[in-house]
C-alpha atoms as a PDB file:
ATOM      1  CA  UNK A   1      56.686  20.256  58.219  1.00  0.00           C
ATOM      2  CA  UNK A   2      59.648  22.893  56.550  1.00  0.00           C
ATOM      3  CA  UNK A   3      58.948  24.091  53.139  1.00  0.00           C
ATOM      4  CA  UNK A   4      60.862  24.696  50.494  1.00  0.00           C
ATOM      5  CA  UNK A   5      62.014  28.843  50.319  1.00  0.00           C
ATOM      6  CA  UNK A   6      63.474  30.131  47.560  1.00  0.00           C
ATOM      7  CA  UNK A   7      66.054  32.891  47.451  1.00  0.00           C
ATOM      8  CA  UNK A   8      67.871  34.473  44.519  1.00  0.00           C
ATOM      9  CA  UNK A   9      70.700  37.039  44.100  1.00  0.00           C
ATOM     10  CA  UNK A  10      73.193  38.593  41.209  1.00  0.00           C
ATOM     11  CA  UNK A  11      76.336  39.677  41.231  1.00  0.00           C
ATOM     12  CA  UNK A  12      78.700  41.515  38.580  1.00  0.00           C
ATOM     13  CA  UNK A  13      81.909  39.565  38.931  1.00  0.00           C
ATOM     14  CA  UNK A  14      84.951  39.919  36.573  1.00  0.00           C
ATOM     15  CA  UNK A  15      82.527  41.851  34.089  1.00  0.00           C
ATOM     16  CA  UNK A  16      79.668  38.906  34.379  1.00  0.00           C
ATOM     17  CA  UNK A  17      76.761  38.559  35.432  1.00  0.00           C
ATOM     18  CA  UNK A  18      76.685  35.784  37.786  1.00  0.00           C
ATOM     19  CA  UNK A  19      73.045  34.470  38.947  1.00  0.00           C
ATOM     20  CA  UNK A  20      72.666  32.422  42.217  1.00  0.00           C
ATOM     21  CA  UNK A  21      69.903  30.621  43.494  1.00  0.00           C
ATOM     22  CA  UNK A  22      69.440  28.851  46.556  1.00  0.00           C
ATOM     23  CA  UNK A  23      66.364  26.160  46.883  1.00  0.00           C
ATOM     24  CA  UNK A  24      66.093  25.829  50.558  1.00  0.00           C
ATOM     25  CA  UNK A  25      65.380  22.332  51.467  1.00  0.00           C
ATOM     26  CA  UNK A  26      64.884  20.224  55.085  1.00  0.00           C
ATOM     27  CA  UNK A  27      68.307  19.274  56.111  1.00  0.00           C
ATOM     28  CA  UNK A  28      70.445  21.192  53.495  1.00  0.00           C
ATOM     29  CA  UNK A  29      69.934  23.169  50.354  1.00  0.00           C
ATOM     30  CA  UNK A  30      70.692  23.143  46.395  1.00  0.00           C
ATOM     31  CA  UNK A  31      73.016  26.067  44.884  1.00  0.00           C
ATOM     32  CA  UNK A  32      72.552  27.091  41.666  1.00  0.00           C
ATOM     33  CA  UNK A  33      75.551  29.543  40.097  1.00  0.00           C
ATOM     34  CA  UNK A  34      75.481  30.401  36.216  1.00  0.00           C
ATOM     35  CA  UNK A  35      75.441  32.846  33.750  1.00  0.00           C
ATOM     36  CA  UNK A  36      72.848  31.410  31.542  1.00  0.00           C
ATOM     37  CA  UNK A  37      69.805  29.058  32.907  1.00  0.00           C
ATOM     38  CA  UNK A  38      71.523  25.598  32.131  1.00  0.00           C
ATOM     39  CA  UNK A  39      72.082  22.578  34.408  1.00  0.00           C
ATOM     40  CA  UNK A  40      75.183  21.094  32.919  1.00  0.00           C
ATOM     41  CA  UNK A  41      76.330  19.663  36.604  1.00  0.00           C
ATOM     42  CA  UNK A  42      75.447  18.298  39.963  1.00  0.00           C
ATOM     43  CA  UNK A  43      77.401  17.483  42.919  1.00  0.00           C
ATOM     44  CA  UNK A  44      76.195  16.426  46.406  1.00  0.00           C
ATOM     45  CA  UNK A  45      78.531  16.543  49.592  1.00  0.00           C
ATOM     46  CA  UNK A  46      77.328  15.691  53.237  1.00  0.00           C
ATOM     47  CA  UNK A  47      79.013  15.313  56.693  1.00  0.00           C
ATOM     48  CA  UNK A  48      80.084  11.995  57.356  1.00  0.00           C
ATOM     49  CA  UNK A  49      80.016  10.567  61.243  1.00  0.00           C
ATOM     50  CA  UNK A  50      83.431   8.714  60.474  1.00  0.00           C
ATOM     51  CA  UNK A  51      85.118  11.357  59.264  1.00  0.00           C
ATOM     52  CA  UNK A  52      85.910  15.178  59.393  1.00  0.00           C
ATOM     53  CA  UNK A  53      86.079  15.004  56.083  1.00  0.00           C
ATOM     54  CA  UNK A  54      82.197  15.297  53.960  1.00  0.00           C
ATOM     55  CA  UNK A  55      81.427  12.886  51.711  1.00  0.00           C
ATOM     56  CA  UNK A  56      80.871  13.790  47.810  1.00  0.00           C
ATOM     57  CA  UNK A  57      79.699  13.014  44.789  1.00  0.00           C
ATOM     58  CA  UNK A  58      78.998  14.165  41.010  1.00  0.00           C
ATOM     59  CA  UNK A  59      75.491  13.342  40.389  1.00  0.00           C
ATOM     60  CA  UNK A  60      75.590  14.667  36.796  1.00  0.00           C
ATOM     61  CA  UNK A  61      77.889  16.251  34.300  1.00  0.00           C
ATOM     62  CA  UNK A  62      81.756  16.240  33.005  1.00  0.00           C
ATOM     63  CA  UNK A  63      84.001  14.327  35.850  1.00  0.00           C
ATOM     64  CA  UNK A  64      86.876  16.431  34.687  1.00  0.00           C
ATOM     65  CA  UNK A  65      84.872  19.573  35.783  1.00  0.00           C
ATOM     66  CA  UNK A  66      85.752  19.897  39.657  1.00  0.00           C
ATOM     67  CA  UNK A  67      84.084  22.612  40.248  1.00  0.00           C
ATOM     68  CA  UNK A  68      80.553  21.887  41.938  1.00  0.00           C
ATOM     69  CA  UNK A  69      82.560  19.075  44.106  1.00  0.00           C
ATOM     70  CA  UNK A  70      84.863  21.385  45.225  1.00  0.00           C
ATOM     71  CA  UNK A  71      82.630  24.181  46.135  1.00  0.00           C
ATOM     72  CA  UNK A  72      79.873  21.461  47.693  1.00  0.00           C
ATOM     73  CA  UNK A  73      82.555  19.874  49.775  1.00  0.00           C
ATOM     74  CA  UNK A  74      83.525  23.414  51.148  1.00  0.00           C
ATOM     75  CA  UNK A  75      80.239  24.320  51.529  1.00  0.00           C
ATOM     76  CA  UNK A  76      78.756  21.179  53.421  1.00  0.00           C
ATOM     77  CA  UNK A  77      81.828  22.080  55.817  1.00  0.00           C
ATOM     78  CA  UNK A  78      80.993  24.934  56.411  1.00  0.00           C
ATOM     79  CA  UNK A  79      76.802  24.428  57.036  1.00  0.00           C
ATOM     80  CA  UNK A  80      76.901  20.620  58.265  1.00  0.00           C
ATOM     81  CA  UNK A  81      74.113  20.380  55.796  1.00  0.00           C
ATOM     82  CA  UNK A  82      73.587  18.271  52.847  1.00  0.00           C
ATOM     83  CA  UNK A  83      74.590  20.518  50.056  1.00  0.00           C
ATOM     84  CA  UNK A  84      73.859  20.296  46.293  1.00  0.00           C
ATOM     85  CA  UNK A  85      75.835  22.748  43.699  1.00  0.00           C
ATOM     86  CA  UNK A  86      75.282  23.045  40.364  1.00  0.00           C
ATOM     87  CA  UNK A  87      78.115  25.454  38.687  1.00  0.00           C
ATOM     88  CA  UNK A  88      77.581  26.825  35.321  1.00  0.00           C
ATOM     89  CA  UNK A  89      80.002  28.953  34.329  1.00  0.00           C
ATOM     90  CA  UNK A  90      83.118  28.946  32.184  1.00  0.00           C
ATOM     91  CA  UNK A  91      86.380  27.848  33.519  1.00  0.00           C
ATOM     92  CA  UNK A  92      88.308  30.740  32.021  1.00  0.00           C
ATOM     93  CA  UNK A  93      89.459  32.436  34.929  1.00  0.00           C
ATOM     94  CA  UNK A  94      90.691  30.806  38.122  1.00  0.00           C
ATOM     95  CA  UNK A  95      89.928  33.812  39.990  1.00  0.00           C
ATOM     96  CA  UNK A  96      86.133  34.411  38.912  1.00  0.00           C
ATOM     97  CA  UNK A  97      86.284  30.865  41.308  1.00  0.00           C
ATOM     98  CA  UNK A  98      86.919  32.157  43.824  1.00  0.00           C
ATOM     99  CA  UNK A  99      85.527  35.456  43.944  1.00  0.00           C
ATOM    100  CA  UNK A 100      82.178  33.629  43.050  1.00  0.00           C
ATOM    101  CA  UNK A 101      82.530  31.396  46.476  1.00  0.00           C
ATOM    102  CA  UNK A 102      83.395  34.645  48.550  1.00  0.00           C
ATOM    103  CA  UNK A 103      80.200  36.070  47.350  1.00  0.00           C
ATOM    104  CA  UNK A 104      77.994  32.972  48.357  1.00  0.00           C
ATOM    105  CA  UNK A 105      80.493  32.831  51.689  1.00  0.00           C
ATOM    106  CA  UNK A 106      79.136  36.722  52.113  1.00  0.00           C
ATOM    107  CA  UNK A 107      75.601  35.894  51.441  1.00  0.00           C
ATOM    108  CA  UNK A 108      76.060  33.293  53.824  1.00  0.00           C
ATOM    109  CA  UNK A 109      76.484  35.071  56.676  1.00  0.00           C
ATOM    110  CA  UNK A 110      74.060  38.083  55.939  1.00  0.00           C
ATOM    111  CA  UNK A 111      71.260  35.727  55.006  1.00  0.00           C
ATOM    112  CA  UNK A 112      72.093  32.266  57.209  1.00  0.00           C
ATOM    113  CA  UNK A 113      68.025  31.831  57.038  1.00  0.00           C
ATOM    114  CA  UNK A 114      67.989  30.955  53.296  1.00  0.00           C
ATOM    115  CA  UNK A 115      70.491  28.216  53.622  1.00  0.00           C
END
């Protein structure tokens, strides 16, 4: 039987303090990004058999905020896991976006046991 593990990290990016936390569960894992602890959002995204393509949805939160689909669809790609993402921070700058996903992308690959 896998149990849960737990595994959290900080970054300074674009002069903030960005928290992540990964909940590492059997078959996938939830993702956790924010400034502040708040869980405005949800998203799920998992492989599909008929296509290449994973399959997502927005469990909770704004529909207009793309965010936690967009970065659980690359995500689930990239693992072949069930992902969950939950992205709390400001849309404000489209590069503190991206920068964000390189630093889970890095983490990633230094730490592939904790996802």
């Amino acid at each position: 039987m896998e149990t849960i593990s737990l595994h959290n990290f900080s970054e300074r990016i674009l002069e903030q303090l960005v928290h992540f936390h990964v909940m590492k569960l059997s078959g996938g894992f939830f993702l956790w990004v924010g400034s502040a602890p708040v869980l405005s959002n949800m998203a799920v995204s998992m492989s599909s058999k008929s296509d290449s393509m994973p399959l997502s949805t927005l469990v909770l939160g704004d529909p207009s905020n793309t965010a936690p689909n967009s970065l659980s669809l690359r995500l689930a790609k990239k693992t072949k896991k069930q992902v969950f993402v939950s992205y709390s921070l400001p849309m404000t700058d489209s590069n503190l976006g991206l920068l964000v996903e390189n630093r889970i992308k890095k983490e990633l690959e230094l730490h592939p046991e904790h996802f």
